[in-house]
PDB file of N, CA and C in Angstrom:
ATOM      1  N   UNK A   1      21.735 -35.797  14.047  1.00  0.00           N
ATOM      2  CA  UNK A   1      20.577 -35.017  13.684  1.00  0.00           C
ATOM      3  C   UNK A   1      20.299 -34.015  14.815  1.00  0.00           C
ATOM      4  N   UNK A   2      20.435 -32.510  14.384  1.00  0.00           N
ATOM      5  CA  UNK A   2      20.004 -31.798  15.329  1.00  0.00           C
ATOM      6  C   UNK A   2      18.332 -32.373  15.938  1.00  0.00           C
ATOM      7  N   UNK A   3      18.279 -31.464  17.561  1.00  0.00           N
ATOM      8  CA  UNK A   3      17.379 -32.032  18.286  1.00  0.00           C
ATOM      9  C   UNK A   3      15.561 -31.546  17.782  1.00  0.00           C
ATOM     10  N   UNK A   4      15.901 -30.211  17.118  1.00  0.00           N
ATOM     11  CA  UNK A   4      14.952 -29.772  16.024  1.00  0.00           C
ATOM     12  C   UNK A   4      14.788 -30.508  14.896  1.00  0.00           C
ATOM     13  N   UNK A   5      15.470 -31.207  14.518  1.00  0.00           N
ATOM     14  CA  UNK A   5      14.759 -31.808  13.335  1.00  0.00           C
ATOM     15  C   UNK A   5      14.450 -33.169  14.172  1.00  0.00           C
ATOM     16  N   UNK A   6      14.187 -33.905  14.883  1.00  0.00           N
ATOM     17  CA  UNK A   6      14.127 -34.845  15.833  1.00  0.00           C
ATOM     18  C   UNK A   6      12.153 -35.091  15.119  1.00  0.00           C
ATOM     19  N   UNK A   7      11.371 -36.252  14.928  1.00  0.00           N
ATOM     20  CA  UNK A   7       9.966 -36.203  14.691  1.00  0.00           C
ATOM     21  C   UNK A   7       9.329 -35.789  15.519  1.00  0.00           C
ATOM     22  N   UNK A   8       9.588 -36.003  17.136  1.00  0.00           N
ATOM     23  CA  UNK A   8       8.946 -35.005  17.681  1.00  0.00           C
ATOM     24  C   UNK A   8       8.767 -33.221  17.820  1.00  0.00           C
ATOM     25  N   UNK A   9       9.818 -33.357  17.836  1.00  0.00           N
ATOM     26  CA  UNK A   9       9.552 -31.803  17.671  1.00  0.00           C
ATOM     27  C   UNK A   9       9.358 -30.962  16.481  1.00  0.00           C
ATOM     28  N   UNK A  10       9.759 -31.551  15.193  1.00  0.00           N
ATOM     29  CA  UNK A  10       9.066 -31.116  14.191  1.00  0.00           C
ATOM     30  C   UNK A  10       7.651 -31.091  14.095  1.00  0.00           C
ATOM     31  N   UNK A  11       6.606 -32.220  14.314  1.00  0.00           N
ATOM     32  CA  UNK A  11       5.502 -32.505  14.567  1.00  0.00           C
ATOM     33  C   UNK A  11       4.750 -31.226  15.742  1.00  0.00           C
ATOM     34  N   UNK A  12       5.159 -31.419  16.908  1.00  0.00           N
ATOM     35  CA  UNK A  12       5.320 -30.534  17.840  1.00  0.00           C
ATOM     36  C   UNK A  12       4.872 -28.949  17.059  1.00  0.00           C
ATOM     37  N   UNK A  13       6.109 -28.250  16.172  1.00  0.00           N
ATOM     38  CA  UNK A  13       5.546 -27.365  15.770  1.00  0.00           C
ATOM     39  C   UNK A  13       4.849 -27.019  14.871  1.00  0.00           C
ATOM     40  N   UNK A  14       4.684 -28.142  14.003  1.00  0.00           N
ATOM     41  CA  UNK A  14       3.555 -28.400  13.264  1.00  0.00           C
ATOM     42  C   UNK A  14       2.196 -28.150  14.035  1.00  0.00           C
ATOM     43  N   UNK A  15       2.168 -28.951  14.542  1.00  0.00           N
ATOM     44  CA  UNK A  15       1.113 -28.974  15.328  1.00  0.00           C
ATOM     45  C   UNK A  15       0.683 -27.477  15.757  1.00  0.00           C
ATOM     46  N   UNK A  16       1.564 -26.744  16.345  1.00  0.00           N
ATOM     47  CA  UNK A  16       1.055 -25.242  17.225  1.00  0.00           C
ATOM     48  C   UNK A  16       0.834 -24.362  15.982  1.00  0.00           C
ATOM     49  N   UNK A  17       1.430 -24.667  14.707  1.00  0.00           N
ATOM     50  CA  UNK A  17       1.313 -23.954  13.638  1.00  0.00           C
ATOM     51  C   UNK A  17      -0.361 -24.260  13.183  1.00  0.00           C
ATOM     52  N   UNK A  18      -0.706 -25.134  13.332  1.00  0.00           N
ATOM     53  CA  UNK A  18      -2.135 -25.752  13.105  1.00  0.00           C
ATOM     54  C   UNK A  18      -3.166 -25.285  13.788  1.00  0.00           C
ATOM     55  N   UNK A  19      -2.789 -25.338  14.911  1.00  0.00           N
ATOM     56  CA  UNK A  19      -3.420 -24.880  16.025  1.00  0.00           C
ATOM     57  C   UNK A  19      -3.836 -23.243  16.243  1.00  0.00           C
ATOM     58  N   UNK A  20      -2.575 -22.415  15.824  1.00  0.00           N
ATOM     59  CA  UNK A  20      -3.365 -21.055  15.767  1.00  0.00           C
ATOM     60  C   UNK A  20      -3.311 -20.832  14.285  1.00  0.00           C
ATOM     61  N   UNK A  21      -3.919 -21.829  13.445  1.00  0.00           N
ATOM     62  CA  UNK A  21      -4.454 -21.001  12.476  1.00  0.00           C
ATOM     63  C   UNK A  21      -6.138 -21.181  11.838  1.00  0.00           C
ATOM     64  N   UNK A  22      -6.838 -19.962  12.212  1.00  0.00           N
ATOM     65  CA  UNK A  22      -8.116 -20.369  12.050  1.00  0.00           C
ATOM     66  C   UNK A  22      -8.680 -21.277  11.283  1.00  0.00           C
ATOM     67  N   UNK A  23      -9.925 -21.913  11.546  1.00  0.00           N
ATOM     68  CA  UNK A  23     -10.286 -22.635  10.880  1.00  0.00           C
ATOM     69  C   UNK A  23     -11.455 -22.357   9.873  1.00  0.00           C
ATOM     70  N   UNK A  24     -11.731 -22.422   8.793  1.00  0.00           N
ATOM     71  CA  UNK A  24     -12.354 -21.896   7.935  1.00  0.00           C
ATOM     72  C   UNK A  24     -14.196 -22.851   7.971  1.00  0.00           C
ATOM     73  N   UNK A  25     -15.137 -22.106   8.299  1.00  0.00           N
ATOM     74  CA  UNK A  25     -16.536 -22.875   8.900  1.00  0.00           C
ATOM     75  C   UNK A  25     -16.606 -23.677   7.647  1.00  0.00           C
ATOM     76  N   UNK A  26     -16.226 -23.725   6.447  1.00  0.00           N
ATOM     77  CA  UNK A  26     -16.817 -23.884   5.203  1.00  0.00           C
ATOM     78  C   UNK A  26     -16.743 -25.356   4.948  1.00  0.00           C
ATOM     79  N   UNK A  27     -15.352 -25.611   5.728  1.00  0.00           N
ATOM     80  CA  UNK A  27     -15.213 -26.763   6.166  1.00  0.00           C
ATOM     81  C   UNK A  27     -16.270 -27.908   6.778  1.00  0.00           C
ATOM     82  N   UNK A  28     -16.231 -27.714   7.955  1.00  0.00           N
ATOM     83  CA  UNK A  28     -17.470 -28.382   8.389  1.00  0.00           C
ATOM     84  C   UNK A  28     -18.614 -29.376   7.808  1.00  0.00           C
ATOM     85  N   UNK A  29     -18.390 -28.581   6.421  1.00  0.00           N
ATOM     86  CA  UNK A  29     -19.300 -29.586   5.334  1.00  0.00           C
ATOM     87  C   UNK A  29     -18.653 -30.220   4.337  1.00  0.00           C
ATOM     88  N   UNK A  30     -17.291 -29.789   4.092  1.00  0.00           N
ATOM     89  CA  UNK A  30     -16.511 -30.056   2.953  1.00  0.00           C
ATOM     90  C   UNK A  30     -16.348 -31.838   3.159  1.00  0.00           C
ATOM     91  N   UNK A  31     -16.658 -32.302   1.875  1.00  0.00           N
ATOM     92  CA  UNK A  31     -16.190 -33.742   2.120  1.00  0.00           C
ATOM     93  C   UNK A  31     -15.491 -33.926   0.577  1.00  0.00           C
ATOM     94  N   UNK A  32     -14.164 -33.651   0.150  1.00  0.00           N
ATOM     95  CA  UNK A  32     -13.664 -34.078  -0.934  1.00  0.00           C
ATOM     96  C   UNK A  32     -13.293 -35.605  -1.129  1.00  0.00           C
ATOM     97  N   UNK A  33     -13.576 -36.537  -1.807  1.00  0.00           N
ATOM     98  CA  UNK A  33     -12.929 -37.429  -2.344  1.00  0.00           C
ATOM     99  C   UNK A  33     -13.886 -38.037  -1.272  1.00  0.00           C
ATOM    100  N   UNK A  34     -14.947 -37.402  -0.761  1.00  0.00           N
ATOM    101  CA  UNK A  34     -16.397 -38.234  -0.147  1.00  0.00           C
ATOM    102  C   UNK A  34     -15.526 -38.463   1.750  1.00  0.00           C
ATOM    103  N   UNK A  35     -14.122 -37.888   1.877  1.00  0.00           N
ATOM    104  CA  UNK A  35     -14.194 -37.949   3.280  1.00  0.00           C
ATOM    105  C   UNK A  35     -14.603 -36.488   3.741  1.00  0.00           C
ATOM    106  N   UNK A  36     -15.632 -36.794   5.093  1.00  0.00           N
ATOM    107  CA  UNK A  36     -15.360 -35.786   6.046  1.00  0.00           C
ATOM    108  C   UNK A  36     -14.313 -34.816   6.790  1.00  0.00           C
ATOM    109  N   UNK A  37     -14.409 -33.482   6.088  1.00  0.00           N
ATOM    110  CA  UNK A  37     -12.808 -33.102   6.855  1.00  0.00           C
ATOM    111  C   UNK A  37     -12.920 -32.744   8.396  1.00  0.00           C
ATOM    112  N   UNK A  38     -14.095 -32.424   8.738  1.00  0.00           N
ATOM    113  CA  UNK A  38     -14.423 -32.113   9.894  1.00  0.00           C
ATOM    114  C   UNK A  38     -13.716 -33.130  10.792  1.00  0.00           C
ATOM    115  N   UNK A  39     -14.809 -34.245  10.380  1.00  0.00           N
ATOM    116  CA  UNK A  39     -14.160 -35.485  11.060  1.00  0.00           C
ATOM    117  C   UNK A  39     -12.818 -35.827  11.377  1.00  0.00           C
ATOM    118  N   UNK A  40     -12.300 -35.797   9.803  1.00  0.00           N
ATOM    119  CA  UNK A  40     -10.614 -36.321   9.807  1.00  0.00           C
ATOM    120  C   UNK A  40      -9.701 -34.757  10.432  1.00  0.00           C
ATOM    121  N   UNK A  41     -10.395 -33.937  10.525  1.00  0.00           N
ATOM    122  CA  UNK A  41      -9.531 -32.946  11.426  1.00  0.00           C
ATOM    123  C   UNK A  41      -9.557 -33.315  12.978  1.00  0.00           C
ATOM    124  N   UNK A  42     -10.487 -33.786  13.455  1.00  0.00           N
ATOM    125  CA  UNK A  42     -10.999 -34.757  14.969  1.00  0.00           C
ATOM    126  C   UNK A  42     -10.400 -35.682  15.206  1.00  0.00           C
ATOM    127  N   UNK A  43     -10.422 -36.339  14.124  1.00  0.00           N
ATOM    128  CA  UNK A  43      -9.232 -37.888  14.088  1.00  0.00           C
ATOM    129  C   UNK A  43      -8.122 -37.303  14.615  1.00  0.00           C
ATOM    130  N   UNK A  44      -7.296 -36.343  13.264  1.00  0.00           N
ATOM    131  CA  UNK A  44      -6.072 -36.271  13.368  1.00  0.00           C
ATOM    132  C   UNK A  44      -5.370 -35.651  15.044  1.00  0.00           C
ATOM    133  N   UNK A  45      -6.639 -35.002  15.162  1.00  0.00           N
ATOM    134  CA  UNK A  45      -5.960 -33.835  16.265  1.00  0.00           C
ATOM    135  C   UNK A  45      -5.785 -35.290  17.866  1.00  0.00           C
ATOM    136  N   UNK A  46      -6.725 -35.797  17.385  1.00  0.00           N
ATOM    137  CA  UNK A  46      -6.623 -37.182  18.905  1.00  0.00           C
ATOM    138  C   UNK A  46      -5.802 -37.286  18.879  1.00  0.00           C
ATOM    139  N   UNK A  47      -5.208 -38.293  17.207  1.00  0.00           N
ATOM    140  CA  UNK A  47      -3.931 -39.016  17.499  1.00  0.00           C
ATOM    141  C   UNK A  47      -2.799 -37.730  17.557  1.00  0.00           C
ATOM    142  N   UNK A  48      -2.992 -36.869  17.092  1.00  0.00           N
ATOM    143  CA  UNK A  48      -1.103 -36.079  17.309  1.00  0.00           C
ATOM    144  C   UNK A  48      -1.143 -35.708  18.292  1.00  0.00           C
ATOM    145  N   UNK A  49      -2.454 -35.470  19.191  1.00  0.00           N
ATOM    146  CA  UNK A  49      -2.191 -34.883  20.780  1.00  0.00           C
ATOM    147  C   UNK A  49      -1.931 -35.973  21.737  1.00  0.00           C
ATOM    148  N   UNK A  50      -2.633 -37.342  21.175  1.00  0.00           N
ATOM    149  CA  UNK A  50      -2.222 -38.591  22.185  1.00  0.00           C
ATOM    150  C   UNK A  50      -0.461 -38.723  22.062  1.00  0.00           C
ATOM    151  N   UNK A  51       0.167 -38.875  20.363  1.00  0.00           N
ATOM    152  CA  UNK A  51       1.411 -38.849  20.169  1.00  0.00           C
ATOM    153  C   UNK A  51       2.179 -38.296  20.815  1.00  0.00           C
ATOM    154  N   UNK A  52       1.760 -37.052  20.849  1.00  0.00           N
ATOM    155  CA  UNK A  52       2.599 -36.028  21.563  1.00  0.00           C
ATOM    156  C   UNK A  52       2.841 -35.645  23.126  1.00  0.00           C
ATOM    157  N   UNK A  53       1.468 -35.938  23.679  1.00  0.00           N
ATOM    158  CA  UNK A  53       1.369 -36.219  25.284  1.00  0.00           C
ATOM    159  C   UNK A  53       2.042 -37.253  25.503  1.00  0.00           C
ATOM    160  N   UNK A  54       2.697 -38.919  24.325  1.00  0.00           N
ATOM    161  CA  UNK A  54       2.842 -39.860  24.802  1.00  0.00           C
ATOM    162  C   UNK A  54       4.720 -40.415  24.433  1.00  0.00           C
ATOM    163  N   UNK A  55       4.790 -38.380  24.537  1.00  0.00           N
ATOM    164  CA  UNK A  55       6.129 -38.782  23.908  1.00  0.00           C
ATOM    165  C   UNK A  55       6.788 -39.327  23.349  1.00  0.00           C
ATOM    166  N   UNK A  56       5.778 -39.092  22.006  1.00  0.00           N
ATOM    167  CA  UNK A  56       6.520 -39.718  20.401  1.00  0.00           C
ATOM    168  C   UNK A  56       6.320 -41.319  20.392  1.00  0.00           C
ATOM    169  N   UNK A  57       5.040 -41.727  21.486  1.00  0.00           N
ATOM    170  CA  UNK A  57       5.153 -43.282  20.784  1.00  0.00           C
ATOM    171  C   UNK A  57       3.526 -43.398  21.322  1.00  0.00           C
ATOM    172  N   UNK A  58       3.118 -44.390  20.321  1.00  0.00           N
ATOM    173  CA  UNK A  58       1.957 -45.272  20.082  1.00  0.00           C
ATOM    174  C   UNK A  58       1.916 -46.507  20.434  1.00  0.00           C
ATOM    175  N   UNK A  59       0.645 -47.111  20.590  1.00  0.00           N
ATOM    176  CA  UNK A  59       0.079 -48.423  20.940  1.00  0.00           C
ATOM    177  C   UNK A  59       0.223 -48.785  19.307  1.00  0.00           C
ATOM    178  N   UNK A  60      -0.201 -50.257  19.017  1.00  0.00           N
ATOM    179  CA  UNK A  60      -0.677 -51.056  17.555  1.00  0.00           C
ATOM    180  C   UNK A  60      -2.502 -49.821  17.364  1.00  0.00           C
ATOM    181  N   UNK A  61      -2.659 -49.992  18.202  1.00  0.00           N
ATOM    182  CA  UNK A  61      -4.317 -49.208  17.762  1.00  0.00           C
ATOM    183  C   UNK A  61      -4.521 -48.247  17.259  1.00  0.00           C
ATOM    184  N   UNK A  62      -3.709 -47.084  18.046  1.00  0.00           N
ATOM    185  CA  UNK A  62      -3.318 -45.653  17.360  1.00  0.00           C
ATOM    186  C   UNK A  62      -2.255 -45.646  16.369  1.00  0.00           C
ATOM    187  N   UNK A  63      -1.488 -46.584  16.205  1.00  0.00           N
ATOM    188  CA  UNK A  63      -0.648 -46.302  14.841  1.00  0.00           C
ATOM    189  C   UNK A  63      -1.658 -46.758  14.079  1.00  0.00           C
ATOM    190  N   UNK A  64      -2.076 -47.816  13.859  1.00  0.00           N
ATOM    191  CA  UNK A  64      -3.614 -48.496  13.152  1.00  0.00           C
ATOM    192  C   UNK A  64      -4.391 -47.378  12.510  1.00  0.00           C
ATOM    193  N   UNK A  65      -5.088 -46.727  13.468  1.00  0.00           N
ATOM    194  CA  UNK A  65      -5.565 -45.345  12.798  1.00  0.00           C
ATOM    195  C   UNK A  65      -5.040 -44.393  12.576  1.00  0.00           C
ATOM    196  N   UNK A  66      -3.505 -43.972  13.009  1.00  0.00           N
ATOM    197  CA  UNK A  66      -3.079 -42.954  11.945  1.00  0.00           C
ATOM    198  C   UNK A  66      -2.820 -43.191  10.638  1.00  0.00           C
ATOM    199  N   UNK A  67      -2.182 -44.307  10.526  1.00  0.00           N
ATOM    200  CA  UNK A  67      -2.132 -45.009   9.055  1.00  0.00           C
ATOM    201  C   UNK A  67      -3.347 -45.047   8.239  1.00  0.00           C
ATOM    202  N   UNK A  68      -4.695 -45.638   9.060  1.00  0.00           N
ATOM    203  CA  UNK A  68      -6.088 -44.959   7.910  1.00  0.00           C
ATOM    204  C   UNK A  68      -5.648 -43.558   7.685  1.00  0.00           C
ATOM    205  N   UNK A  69      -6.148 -42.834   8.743  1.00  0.00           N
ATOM    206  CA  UNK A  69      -6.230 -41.708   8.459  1.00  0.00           C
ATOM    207  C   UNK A  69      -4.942 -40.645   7.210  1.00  0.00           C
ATOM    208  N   UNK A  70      -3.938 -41.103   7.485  1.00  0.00           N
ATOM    209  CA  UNK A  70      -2.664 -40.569   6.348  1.00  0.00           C
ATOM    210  C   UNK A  70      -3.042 -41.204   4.954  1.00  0.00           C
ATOM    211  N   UNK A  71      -3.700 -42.478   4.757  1.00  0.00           N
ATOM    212  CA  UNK A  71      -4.435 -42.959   3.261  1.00  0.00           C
ATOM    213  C   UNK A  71      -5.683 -42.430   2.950  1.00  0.00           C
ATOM    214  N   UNK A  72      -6.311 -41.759   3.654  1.00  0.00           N
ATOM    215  CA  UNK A  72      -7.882 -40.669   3.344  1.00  0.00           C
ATOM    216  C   UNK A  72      -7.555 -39.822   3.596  1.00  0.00           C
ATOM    217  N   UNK A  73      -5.672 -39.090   4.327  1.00  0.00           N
ATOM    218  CA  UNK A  73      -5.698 -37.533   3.633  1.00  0.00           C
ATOM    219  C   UNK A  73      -4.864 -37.840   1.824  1.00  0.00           C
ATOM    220  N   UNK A  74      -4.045 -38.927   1.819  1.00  0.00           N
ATOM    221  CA  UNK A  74      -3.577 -39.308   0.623  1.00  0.00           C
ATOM    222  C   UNK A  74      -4.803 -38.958  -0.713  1.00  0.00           C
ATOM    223  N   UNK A  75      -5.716 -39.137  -0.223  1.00  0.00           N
ATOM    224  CA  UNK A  75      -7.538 -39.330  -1.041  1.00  0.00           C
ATOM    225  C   UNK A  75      -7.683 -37.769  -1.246  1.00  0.00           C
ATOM    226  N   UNK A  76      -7.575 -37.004  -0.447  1.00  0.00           N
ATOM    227  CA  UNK A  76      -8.020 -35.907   0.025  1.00  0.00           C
ATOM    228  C   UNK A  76      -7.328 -34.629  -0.708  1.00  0.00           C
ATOM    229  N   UNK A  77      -6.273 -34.603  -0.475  1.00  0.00           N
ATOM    230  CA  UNK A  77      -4.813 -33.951  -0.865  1.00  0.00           C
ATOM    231  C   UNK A  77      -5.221 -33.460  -2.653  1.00  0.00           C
ATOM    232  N   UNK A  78      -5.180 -34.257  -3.499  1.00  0.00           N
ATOM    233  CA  UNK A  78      -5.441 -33.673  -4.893  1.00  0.00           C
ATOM    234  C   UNK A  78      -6.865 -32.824  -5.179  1.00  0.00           C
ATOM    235  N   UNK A  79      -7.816 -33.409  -4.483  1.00  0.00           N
ATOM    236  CA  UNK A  79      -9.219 -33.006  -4.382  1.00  0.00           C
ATOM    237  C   UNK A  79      -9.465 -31.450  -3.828  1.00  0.00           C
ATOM    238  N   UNK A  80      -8.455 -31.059  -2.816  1.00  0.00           N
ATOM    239  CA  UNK A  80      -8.760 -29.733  -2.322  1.00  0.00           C
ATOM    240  C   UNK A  80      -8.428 -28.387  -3.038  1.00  0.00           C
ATOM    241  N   UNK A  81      -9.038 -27.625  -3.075  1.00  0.00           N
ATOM    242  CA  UNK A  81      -9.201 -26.178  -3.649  1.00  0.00           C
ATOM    243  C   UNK A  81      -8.364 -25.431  -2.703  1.00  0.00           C
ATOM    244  N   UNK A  82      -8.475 -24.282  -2.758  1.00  0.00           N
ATOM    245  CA  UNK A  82      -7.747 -23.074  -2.195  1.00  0.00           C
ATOM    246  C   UNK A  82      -9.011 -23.130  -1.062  1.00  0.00           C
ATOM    247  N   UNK A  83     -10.020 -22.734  -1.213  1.00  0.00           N
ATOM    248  CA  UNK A  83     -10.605 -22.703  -0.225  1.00  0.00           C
ATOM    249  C   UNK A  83     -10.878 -23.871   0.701  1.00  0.00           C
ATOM    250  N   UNK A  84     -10.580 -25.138   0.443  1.00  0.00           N
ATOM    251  CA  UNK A  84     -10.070 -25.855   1.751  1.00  0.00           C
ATOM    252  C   UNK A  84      -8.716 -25.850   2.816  1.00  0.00           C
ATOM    253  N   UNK A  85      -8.641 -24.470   2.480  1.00  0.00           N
ATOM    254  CA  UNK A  85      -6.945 -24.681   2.998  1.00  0.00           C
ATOM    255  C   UNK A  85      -6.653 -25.834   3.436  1.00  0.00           C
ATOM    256  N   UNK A  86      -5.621 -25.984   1.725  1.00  0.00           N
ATOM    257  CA  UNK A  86      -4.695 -26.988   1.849  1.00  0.00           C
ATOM    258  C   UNK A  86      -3.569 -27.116   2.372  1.00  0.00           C
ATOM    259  N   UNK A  87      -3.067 -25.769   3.159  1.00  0.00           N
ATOM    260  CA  UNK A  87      -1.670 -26.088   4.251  1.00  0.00           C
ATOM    261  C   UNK A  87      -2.073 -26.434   5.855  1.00  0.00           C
ATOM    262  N   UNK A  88      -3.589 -26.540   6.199  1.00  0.00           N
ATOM    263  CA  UNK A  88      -3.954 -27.523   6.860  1.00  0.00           C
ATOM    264  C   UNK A  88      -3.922 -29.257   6.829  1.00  0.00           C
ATOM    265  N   UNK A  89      -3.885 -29.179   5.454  1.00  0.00           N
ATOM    266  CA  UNK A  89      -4.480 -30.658   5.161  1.00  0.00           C
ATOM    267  C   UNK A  89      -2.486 -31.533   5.093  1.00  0.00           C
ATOM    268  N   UNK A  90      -1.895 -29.966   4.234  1.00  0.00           N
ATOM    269  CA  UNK A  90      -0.355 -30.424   4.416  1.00  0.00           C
ATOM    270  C   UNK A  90       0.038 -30.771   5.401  1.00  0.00           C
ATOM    271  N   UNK A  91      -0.039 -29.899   6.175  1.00  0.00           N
ATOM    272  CA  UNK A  91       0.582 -30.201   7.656  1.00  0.00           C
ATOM    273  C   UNK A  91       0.163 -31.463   8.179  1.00  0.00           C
ATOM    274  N   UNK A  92      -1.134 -31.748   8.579  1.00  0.00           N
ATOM    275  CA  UNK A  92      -1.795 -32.865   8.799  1.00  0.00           C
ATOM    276  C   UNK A  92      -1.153 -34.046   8.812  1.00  0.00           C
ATOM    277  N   UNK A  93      -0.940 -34.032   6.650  1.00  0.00           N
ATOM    278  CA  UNK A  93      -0.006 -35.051   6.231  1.00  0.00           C
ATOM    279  C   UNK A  93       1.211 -35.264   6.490  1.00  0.00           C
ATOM    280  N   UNK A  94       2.085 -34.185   6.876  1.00  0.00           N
ATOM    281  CA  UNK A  94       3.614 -34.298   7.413  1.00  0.00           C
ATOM    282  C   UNK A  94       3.219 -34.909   8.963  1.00  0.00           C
ATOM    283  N   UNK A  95       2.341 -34.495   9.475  1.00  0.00           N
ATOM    284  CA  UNK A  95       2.415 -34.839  10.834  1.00  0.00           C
ATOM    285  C   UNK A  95       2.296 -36.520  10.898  1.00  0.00           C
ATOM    286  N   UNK A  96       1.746 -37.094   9.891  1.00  0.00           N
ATOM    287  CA  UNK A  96       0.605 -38.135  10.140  1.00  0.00           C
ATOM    288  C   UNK A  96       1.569 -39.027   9.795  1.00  0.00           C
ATOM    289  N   UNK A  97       2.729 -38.637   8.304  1.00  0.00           N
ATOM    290  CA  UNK A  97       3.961 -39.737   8.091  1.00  0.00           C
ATOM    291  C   UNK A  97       4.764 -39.253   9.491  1.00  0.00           C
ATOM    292  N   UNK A  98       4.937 -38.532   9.617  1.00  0.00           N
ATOM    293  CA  UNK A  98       6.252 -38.880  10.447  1.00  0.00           C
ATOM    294  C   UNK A  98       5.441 -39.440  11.868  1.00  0.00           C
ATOM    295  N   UNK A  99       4.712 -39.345  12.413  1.00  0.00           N
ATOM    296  CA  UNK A  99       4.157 -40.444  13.187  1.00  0.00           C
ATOM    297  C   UNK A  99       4.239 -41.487  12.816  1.00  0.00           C
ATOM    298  N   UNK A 100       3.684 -42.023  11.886  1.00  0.00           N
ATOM    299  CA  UNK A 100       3.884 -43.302  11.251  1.00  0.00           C
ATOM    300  C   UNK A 100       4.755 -44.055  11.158  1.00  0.00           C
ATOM    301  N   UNK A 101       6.120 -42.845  10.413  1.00  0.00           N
ATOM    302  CA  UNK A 101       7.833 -43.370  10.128  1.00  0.00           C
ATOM    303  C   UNK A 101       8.030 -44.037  11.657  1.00  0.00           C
ATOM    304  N   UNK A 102       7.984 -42.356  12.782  1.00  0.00           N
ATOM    305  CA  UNK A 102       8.844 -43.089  13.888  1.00  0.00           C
ATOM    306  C   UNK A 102       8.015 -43.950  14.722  1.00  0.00           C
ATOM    307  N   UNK A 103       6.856 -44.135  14.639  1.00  0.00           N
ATOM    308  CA  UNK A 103       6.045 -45.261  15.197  1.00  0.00           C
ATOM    309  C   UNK A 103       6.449 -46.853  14.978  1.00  0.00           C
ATOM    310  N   UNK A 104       6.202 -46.742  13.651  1.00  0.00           N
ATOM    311  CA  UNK A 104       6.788 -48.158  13.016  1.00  0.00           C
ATOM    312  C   UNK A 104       8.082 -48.540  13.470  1.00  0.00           C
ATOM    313  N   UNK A 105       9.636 -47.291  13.643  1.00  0.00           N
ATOM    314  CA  UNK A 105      11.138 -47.875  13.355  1.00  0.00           C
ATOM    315  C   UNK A 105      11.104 -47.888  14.870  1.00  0.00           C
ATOM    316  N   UNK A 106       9.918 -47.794  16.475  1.00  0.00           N
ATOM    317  CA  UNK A 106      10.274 -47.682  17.499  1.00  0.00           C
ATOM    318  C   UNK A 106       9.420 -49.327  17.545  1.00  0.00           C
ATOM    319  N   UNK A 107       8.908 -49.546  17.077  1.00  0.00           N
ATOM    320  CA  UNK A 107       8.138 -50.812  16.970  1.00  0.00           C
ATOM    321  C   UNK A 107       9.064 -51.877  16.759  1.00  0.00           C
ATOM    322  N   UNK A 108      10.364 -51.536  15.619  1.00  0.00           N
ATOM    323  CA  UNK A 108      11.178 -52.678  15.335  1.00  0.00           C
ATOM    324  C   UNK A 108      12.279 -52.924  16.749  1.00  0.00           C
TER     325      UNK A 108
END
C-alpha cells in the first residue's frame, strides 16, 4: 500500500481539507436527528487532533468516543440538507472509520 493511502495520512489530509474550509454560523444551532453539530464538530476535532498528534494510535477511552461519535454522525448523515454542509459531516465520517478501523486492528 502506497504511503498515501496509509490511515494516517489520508485522515491527515482530510483533516487540513476540513480545516480550511469555512464554517457555516448556521450551524451552531443545527441539531439534526436531535445531535448537536457544534458539539460533535468539538468532539470530532479532539479526537482526530489527539489521533493525529498521537501518531495514528489511541487509548480504550478515545477509541470509546470515537466510536460514539461515528454512530451520531451515522444518525446525522441522512438528516442533513445542503445547507449543513454535508462534505463536512463526510469527511468527519471517513475520518472517524478509519480511526476506528486502524485503532481496533493496532489493538489486536
Amino acid at each position: 500500500m502506497p504511503a498515501t493511502d496509509e490511515p494516517e495520512a489520508v485522515v491527515c489530509r482530510l483533516w487540513q481539507e476540513s480545516r480550511s474550509e469555512s464554517w457555516p454560523s448556521r450551524l451552531n444551532e443545527a441539531e439534526p436527528a436531535g445531535v448537536d453539530l457544534a458539539a460533535l464538530d468539538v468532539r470530532l476535532s479532539g479526537c482526530i487532533h489527539t489521533w493525529l498528534h498521537n501518531r495514528g494510535s489511541f487509548d480504550v477511552r478515545h477509541l470509546h468516543t470515537t466510536r460514539v461519535l461515528l454512530r451520531e454522525l451515522e444518525q446525522v448523515l441522512p438528516e442533513l440538507t445542503e445547507e449543513d454542509n454535508p462534505r463536512i459531516w463526510q469527511r468527519y465520517h471517513q475520518m472517524a472509520q478509519l480511526i476506528s478501523d486502524k485503532s481496533s486492528h493496532s489493538a489486536n
